[in-house]
N, C-alpha and C. Protein backbone atom coordinates (compact mmCIF):
# COMPACT_ATOMS: atom_id res chain seq x y z
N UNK A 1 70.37 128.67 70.85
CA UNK A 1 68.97 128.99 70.64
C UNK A 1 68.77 130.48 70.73
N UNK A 2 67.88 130.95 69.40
CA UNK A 2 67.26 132.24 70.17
C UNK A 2 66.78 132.49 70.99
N UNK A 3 66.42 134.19 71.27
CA UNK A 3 65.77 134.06 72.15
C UNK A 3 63.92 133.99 71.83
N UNK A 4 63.52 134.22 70.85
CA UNK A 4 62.17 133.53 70.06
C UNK A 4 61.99 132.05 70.13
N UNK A 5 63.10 130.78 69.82
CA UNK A 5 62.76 129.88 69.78
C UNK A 5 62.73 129.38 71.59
N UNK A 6 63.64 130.55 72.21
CA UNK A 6 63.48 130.04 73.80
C UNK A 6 62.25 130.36 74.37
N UNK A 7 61.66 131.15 73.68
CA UNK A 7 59.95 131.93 74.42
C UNK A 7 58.87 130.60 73.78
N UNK A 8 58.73 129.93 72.51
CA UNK A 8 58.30 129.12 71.94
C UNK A 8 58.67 127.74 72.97
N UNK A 9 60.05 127.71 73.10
CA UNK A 9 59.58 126.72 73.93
C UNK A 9 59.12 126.51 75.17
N UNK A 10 59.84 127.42 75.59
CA UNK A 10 59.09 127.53 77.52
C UNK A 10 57.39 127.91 76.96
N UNK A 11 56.64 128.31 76.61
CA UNK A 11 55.24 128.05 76.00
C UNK A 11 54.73 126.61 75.58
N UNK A 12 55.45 125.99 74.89
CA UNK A 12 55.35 124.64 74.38
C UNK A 12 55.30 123.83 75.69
N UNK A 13 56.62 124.04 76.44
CA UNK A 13 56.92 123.33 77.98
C UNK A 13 55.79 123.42 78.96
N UNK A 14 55.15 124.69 78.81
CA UNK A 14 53.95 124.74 79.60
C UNK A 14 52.92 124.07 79.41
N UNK A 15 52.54 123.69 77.56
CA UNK A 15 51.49 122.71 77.66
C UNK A 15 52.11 121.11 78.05
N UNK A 16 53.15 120.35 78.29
CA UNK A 16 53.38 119.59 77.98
C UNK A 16 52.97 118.83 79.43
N UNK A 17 52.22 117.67 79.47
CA UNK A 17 52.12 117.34 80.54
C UNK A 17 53.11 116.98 81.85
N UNK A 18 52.85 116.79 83.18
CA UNK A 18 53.77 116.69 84.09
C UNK A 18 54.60 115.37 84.31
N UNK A 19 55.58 114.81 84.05
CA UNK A 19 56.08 113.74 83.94
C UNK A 19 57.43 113.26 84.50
N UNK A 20 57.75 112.28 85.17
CA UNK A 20 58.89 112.21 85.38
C UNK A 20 60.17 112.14 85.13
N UNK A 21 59.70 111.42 83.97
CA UNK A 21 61.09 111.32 83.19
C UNK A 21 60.56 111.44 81.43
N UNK A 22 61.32 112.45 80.62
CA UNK A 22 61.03 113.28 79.36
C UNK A 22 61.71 111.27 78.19
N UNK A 23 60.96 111.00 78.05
CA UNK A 23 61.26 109.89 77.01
C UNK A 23 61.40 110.45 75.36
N UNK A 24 62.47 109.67 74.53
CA UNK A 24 62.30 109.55 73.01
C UNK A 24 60.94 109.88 72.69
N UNK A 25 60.03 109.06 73.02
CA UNK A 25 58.57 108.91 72.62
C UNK A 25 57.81 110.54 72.89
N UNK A 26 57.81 110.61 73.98
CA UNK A 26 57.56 111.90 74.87
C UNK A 26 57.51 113.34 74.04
N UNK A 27 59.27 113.35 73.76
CA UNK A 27 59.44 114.18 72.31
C UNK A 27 59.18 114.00 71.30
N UNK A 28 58.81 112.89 70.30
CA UNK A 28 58.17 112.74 69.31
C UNK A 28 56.59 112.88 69.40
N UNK A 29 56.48 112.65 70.67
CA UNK A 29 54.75 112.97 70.60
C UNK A 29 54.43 114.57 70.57
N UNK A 30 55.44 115.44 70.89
CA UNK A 30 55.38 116.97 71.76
C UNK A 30 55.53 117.47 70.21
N UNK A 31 56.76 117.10 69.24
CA UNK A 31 56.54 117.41 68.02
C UNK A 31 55.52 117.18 67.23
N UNK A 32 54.62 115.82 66.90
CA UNK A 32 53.57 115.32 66.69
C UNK A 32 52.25 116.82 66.86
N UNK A 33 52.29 116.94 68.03
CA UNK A 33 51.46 117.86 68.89
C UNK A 33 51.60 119.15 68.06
N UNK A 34 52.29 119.49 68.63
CA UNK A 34 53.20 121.46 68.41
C UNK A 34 53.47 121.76 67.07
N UNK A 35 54.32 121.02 66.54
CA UNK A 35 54.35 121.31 64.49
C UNK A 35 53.37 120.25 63.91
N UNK A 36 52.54 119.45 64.37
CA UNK A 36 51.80 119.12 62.99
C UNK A 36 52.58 118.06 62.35
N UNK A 37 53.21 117.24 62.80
CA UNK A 37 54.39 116.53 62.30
C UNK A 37 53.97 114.98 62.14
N UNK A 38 53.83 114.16 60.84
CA UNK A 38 53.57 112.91 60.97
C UNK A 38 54.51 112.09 61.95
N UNK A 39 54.05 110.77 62.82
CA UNK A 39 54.90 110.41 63.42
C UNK A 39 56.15 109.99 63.20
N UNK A 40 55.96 109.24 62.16
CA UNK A 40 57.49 108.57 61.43
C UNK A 40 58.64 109.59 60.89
N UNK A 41 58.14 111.21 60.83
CA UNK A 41 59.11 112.53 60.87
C UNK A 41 59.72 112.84 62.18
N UNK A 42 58.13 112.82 62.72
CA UNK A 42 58.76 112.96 64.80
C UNK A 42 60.26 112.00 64.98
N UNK A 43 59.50 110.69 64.70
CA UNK A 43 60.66 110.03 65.54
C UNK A 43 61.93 109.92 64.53
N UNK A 44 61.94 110.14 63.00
CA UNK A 44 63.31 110.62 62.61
C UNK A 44 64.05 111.96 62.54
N UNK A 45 63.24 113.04 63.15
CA UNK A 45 64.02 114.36 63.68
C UNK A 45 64.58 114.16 65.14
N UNK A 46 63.79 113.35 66.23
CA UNK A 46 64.52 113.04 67.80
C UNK A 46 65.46 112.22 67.11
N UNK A 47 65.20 110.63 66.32
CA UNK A 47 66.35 110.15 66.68
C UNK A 47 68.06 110.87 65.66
N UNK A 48 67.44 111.62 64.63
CA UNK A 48 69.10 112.17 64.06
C UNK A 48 69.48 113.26 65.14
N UNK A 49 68.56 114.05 65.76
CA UNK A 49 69.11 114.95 66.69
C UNK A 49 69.79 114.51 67.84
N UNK A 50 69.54 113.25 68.07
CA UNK A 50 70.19 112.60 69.57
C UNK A 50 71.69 111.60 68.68
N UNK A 51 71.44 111.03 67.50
CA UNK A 51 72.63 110.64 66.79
C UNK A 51 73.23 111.46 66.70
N UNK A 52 73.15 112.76 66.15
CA UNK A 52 73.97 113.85 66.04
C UNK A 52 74.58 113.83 67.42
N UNK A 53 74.17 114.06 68.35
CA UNK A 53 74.94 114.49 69.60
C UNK A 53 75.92 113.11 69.89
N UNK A 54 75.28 111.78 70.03
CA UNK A 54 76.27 110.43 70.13
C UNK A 54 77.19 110.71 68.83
N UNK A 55 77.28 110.99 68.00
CA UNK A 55 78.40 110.46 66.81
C UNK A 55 79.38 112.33 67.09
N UNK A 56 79.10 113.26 67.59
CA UNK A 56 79.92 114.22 67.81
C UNK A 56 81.10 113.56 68.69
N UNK A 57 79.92 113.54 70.05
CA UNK A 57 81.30 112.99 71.27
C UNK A 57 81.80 111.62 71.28
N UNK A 58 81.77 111.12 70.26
CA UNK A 58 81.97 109.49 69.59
C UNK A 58 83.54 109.72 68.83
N UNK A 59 83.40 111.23 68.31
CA UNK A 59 84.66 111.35 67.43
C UNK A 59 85.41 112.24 68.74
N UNK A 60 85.35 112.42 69.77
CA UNK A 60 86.13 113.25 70.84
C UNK A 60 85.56 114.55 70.63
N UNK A 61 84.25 115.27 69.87
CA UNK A 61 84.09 116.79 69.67
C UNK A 61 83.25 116.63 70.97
N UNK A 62 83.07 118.27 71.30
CA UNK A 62 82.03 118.61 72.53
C UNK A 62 81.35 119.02 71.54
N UNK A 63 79.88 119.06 72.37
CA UNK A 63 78.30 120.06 72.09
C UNK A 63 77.75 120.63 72.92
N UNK A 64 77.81 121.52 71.71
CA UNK A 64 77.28 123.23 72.43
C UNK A 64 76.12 123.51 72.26
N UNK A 65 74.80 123.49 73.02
CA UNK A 65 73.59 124.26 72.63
C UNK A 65 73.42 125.01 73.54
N UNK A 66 73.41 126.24 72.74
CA UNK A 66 73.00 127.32 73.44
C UNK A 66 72.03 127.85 74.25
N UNK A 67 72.21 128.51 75.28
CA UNK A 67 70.94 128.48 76.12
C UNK A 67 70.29 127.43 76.84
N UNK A 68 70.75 126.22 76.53
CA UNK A 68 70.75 124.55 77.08
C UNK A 68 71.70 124.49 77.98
N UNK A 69 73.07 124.12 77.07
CA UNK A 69 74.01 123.43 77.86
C UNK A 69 75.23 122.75 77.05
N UNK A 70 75.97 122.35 77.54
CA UNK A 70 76.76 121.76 76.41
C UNK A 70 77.58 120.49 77.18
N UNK A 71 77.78 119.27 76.78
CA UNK A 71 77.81 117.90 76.55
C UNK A 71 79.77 117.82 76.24
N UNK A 72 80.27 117.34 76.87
CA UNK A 72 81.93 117.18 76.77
C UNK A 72 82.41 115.98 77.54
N UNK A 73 83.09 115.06 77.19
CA UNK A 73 83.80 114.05 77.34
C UNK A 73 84.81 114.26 78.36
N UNK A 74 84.91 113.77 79.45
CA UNK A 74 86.86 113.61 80.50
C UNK A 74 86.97 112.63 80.52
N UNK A 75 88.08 112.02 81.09
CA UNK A 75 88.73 111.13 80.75
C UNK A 75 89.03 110.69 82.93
N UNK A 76 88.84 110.03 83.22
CA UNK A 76 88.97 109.76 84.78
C UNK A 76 90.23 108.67 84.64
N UNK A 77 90.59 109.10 85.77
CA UNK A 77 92.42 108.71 86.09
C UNK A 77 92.00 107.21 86.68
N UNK A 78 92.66 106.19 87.08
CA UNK A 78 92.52 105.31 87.53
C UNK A 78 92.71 105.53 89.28
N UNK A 79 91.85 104.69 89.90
CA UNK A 79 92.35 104.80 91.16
C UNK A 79 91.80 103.84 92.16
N UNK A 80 91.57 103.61 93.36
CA UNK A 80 91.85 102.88 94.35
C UNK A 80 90.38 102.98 94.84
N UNK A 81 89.89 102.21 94.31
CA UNK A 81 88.42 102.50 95.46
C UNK A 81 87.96 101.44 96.59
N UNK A 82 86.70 101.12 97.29
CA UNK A 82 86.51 100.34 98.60
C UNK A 82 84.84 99.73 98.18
N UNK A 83 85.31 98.52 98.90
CA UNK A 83 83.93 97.69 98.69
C UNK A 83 82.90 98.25 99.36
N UNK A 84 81.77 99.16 99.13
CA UNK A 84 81.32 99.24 100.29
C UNK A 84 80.46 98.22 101.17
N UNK A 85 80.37 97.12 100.51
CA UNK A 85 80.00 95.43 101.46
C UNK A 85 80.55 95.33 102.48
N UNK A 86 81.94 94.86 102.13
CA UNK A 86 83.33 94.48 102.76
C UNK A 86 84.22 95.57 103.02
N UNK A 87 84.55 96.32 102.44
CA UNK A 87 85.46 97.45 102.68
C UNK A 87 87.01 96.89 102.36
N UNK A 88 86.65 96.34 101.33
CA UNK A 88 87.81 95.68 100.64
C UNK A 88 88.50 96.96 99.58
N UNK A 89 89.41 96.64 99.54
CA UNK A 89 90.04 97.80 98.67
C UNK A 89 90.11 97.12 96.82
N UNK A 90 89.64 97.96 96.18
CA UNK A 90 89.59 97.52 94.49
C UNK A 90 89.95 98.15 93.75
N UNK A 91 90.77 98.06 92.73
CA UNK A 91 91.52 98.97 91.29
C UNK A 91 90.02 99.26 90.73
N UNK A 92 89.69 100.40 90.19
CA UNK A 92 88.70 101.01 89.36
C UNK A 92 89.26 101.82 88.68
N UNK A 93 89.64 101.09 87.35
CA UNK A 93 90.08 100.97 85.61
C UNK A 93 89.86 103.03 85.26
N UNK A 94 91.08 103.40 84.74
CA UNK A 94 90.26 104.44 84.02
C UNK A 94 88.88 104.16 83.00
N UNK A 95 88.28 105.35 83.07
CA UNK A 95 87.19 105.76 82.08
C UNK A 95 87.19 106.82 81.55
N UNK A 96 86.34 106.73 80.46
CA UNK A 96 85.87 108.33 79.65
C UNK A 96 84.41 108.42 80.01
N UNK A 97 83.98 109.36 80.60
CA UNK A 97 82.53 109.81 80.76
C UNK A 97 82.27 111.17 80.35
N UNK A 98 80.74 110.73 79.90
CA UNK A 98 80.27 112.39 79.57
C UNK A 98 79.73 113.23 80.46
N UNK A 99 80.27 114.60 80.19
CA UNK A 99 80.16 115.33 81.23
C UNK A 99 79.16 116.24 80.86
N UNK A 100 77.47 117.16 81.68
CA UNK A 100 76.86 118.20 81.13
C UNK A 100 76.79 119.29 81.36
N UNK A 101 77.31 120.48 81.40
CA UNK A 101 77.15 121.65 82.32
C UNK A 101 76.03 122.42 81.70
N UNK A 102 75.26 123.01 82.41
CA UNK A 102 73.74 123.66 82.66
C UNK A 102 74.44 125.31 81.43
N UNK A 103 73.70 125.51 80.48
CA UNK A 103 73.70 127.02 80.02
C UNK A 103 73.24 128.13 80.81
N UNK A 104 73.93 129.27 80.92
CA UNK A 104 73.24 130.16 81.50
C UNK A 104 71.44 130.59 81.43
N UNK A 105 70.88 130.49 80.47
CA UNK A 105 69.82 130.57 80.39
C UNK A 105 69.28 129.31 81.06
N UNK A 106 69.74 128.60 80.91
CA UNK A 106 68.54 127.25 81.50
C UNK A 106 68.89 127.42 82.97
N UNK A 107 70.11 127.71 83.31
CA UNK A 107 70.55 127.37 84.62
C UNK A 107 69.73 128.54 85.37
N UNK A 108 69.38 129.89 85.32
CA UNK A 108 68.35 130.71 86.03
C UNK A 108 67.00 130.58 85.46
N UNK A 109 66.71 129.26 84.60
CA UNK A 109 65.30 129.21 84.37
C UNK A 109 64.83 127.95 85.45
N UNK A 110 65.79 127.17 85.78
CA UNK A 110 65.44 126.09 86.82
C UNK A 110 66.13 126.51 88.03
N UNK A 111 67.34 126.96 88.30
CA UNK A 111 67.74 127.23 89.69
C UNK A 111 67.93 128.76 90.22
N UNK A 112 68.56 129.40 89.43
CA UNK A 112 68.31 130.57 89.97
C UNK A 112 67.05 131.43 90.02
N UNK A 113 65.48 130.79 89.92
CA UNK A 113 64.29 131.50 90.58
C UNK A 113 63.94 131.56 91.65
């Protein structure tokens, strides 16, 4: 991201009401709002922008947005874990999970103030 479209949005972010959790809907309504956007555009610019990101790390690529953050796949080893009920001991299967690390810009716009 520029740094124009980053001033646009932290402006945008300011009108957006206070909420707990940012929904699909949420963002199609904020576009709706902010560009003037019929709904049925809203919700097919969120949902190819969020396909885009599932069908990247779907093929093993990472994503990079700038000034955001960027989205990368590991791969977790198998290992030995404990019931915490019983305290029984259990095999827990490798996995692949996605991993997010914070961009410098976002990361001193929420934690380092």
């Amino acid at each position: 991201m520029t740094r124009i479209s980053l001033l646009c949005l932290e402006n945008q972010m300011e009108t957006m009401e206070t909420m707990e959790t940012l929904t699909k809907a949420d963002l199609s309504k904020h576009l709706i709002e902010n560009l003037e956007l019929a709904k049925k555009d809203a919700d097919i610019l969120v949902n190819s922008f969020l396909d885009s990101i599932v069908g990247s790390l779907h093929r093993g690529e990472g994503v990079e947005l700038r000034g955001f953050g960027s989205f990368r796949l590991r791969d977790r080893k198998a290992r030995q874990g404990r019931n915490p009920r019983s305290g029984q001991s259990i095999h827990v299967p490798p996995k692949r999970v996605v991993y997010f690390k914070l961009g410098k810009e976002l990361r001193s716009r929420l934690i380092d103030d």
